[in-house]
PDB file of N, CA and C in Angstrom:
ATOM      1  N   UNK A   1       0.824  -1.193   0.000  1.00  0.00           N
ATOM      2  CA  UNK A   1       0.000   0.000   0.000  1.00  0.00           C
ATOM      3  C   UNK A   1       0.866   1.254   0.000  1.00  0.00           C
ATOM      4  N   UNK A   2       2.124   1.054   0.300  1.00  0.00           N
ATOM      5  CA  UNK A   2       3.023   2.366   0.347  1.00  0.00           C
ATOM      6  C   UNK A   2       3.215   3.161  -1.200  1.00  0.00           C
ATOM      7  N   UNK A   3       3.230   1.959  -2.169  1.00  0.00           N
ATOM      8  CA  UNK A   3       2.877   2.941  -3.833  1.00  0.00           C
ATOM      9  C   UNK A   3       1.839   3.612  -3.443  1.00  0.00           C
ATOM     10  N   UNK A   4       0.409   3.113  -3.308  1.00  0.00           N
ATOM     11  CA  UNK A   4      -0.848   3.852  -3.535  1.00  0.00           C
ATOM     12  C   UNK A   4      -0.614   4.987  -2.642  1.00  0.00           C
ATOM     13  N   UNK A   5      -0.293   4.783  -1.012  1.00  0.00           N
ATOM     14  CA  UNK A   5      -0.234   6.366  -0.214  1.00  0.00           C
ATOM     15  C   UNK A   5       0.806   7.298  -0.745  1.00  0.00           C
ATOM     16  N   UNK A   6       1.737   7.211  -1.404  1.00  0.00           N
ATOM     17  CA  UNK A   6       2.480   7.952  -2.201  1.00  0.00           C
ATOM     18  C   UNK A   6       1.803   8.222  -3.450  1.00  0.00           C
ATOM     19  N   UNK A   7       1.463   7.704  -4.199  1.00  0.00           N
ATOM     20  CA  UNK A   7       0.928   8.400  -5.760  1.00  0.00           C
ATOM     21  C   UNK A   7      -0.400   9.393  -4.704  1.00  0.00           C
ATOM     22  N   UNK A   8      -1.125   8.626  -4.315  1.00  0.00           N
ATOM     23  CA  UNK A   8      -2.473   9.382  -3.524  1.00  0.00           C
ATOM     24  C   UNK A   8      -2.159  10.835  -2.719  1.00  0.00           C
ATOM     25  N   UNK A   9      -0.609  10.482  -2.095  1.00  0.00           N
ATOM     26  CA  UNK A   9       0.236  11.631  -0.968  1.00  0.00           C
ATOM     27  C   UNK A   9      -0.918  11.792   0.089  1.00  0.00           C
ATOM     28  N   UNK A  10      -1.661  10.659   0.500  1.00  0.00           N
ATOM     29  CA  UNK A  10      -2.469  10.161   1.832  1.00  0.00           C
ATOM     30  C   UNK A  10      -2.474   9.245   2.393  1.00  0.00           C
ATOM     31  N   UNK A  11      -3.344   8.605   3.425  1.00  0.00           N
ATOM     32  CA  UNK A  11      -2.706   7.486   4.295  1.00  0.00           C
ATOM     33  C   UNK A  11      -3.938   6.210   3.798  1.00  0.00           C
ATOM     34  N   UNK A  12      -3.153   5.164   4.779  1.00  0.00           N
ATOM     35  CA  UNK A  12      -3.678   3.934   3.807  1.00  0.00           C
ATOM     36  C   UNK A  12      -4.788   3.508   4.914  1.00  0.00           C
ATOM     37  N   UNK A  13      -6.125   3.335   4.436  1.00  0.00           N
ATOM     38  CA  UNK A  13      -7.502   2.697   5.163  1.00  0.00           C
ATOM     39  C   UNK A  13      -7.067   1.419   5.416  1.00  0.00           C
ATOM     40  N   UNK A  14      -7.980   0.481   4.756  1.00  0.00           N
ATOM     41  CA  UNK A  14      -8.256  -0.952   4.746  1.00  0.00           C
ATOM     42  C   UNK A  14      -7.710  -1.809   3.606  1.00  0.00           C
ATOM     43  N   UNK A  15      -7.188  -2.682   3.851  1.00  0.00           N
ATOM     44  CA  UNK A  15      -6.362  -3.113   2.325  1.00  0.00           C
ATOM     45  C   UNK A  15      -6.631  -5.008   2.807  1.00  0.00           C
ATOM     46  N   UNK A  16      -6.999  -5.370   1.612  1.00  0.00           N
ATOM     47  CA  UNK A  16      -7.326  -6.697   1.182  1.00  0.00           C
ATOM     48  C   UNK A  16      -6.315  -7.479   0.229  1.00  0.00           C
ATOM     49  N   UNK A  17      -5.887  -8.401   0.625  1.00  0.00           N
ATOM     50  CA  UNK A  17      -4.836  -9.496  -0.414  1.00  0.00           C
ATOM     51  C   UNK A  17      -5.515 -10.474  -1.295  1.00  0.00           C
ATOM     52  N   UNK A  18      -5.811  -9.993  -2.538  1.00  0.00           N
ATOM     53  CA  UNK A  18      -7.054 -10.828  -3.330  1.00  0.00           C
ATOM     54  C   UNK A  18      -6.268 -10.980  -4.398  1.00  0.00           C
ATOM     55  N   UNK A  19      -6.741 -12.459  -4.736  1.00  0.00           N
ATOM     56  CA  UNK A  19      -6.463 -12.904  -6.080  1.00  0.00           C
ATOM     57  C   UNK A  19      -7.413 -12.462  -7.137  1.00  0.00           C
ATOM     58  N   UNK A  20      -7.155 -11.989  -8.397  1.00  0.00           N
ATOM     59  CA  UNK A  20      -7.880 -11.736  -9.241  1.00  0.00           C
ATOM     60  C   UNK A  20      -8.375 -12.507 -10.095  1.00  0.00           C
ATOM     61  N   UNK A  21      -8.725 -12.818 -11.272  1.00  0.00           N
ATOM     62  CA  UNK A  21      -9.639 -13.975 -12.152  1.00  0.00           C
ATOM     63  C   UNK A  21      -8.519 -13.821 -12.961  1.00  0.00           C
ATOM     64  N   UNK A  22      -7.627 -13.296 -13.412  1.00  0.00           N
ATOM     65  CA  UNK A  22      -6.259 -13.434 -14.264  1.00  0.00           C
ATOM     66  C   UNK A  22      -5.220 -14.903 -13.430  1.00  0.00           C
ATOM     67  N   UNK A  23      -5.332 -14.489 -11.992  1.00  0.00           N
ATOM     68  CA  UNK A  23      -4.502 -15.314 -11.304  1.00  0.00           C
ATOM     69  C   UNK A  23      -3.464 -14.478 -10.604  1.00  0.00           C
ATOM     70  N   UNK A  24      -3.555 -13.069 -10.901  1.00  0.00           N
ATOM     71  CA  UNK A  24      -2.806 -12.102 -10.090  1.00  0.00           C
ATOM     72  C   UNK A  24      -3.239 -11.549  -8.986  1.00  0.00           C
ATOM     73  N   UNK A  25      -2.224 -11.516  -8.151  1.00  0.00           N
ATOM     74  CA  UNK A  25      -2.691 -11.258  -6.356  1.00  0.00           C
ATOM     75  C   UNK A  25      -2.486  -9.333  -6.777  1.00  0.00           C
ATOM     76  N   UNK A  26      -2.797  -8.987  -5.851  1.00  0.00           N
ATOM     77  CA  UNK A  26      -3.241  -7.509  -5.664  1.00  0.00           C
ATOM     78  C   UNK A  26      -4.002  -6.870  -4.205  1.00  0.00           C
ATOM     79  N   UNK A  27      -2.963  -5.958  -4.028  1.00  0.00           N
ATOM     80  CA  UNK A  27      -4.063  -5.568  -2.703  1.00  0.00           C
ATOM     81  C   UNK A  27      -4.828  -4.496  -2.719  1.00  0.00           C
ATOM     82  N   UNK A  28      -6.205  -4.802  -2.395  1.00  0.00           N
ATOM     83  CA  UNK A  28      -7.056  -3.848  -2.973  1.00  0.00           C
ATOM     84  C   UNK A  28      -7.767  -2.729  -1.277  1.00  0.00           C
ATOM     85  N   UNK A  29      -7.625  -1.935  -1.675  1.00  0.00           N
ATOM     86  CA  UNK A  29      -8.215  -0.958  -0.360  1.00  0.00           C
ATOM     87  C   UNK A  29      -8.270   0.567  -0.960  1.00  0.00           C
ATOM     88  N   UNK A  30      -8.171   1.343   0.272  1.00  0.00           N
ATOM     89  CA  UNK A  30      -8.553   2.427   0.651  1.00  0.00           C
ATOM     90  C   UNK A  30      -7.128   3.698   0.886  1.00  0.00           C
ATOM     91  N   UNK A  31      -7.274   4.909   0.161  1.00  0.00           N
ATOM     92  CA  UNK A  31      -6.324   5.493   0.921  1.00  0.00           C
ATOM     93  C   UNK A  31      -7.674   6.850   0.694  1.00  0.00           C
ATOM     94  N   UNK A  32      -6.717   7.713   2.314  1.00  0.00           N
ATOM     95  CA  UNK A  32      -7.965   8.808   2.271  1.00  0.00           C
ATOM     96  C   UNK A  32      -6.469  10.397   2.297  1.00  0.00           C
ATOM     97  N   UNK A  33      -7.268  11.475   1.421  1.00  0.00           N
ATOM     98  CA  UNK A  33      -6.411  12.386   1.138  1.00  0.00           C
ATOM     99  C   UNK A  33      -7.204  13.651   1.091  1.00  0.00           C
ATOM    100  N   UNK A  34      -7.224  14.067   3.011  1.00  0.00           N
ATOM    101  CA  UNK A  34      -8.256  15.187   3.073  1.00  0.00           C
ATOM    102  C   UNK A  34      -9.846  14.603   3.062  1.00  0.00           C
ATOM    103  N   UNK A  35     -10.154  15.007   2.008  1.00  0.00           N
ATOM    104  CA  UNK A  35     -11.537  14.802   2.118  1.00  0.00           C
ATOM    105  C   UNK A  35     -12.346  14.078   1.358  1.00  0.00           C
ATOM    106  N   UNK A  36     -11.012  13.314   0.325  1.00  0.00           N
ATOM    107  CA  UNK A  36     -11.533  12.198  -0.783  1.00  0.00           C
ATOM    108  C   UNK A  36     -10.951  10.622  -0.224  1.00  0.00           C
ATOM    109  N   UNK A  37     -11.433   9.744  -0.406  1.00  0.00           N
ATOM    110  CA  UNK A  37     -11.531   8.786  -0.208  1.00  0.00           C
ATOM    111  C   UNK A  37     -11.111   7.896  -1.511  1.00  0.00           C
ATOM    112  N   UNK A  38     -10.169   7.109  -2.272  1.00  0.00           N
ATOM    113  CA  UNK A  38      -9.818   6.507  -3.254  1.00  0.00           C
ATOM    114  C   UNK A  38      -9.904   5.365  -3.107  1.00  0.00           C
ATOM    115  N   UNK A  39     -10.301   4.461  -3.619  1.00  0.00           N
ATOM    116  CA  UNK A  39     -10.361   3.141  -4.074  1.00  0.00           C
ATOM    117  C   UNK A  39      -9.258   2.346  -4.783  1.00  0.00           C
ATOM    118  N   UNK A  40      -7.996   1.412  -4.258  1.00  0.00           N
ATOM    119  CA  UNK A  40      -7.343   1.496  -4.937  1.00  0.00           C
ATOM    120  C   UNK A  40      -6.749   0.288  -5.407  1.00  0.00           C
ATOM    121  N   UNK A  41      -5.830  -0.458  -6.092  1.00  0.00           N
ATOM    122  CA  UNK A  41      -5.586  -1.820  -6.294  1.00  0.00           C
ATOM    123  C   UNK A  41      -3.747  -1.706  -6.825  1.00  0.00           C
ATOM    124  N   UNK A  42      -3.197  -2.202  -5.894  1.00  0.00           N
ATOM    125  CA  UNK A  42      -1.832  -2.473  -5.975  1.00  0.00           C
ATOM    126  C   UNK A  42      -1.619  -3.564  -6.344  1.00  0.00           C
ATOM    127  N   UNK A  43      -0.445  -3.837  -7.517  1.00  0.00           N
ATOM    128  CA  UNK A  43      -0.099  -5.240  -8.315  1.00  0.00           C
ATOM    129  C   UNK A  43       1.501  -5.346  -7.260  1.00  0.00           C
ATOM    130  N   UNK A  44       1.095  -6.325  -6.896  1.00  0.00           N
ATOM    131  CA  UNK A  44       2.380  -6.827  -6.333  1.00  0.00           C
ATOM    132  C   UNK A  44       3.725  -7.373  -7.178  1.00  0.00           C
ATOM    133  N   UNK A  45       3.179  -7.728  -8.218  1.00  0.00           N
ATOM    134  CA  UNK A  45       4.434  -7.901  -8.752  1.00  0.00           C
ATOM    135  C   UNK A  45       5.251  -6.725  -9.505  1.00  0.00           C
ATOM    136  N   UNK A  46       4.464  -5.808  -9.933  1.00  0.00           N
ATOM    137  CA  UNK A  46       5.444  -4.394 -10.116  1.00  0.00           C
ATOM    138  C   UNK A  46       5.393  -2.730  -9.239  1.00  0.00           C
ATOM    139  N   UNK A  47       4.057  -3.356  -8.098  1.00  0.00           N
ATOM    140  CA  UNK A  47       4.188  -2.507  -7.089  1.00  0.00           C
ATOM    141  C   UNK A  47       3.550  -0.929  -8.031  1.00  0.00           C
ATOM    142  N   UNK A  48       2.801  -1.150  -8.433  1.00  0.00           N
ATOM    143  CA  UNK A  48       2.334  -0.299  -9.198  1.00  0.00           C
ATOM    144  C   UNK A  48       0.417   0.090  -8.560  1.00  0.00           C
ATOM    145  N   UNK A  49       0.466   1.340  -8.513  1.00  0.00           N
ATOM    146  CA  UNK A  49      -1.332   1.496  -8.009  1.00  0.00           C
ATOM    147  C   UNK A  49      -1.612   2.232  -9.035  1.00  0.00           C
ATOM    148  N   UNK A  50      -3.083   1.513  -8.929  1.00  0.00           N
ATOM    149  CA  UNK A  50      -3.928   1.878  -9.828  1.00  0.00           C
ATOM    150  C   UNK A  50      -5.485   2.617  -9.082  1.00  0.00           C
ATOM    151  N   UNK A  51      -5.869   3.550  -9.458  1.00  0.00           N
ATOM    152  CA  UNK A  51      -7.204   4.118  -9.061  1.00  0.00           C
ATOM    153  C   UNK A  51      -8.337   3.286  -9.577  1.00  0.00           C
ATOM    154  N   UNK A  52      -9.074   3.139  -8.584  1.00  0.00           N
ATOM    155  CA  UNK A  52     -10.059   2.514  -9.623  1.00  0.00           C
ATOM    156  C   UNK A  52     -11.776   3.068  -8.882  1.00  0.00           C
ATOM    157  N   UNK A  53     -11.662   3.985  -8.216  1.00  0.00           N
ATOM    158  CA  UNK A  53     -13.020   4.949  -7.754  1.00  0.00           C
ATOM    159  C   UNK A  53     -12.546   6.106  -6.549  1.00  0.00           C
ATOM    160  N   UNK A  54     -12.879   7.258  -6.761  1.00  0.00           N
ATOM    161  CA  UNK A  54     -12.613   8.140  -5.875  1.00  0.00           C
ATOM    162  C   UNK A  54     -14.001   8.611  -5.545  1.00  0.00           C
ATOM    163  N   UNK A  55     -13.776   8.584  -3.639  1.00  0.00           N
ATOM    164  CA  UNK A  55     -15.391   8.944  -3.033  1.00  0.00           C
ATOM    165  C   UNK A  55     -15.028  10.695  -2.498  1.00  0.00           C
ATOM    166  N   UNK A  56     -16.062  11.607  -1.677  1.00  0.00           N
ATOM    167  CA  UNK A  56     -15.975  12.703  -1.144  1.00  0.00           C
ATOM    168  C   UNK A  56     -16.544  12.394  -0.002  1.00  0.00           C
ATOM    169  N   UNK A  57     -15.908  12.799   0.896  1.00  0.00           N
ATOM    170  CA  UNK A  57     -16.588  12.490   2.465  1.00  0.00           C
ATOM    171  C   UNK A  57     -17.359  13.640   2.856  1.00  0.00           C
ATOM    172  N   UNK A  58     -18.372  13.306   3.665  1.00  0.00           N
ATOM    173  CA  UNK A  58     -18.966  14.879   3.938  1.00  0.00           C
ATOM    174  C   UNK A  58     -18.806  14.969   5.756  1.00  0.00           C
ATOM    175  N   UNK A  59     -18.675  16.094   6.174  1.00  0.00           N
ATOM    176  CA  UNK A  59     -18.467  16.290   7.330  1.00  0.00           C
ATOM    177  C   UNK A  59     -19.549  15.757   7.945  1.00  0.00           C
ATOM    178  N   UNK A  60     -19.229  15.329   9.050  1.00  0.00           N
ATOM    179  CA  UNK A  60     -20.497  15.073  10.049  1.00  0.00           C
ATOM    180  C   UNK A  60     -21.450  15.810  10.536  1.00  0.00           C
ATOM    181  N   UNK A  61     -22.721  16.545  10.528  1.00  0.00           N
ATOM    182  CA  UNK A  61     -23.260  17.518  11.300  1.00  0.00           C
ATOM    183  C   UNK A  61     -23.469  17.002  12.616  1.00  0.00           C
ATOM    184  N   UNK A  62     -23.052  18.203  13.359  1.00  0.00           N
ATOM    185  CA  UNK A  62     -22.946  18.127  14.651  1.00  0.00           C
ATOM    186  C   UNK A  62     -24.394  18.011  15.594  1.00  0.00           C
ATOM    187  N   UNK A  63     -25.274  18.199  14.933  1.00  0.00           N
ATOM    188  CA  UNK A  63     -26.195  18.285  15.973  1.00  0.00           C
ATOM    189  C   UNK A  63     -27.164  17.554  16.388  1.00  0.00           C
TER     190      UNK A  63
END
């Protein structure tokens, strides 16, 4: 996850070690940067991230 929080330049959520239907492992999660939320999938064998959905968080109302 350290590619994705670097390309993202935010920190890393939840990250999953999944095999894909190719047969390639990949870890798939979360990095959050401010106030967006990215979706992301790292190939382990060239350590490379890929975006694959960016969310917007909304503040909580307080009351």
């Amino acid at each position: 996850m350290a590619a994705a929080t670097k390309r993202m330049q935010g920190k890393a959520g939840r990250a999953d070690f999944e095999k894909q239907k190719r047969g390639q492992w990949v870890y798939d999660g979360e990095v959050g940067a401010g106030a967006r939320v990215f979706d992301v999938k790292v190939d382990t064998e060239k350590g490379m991230a890929s975006t694959t959905a960016q969310f917007r968080c909304r503040p909580i109302d307080p009351r």
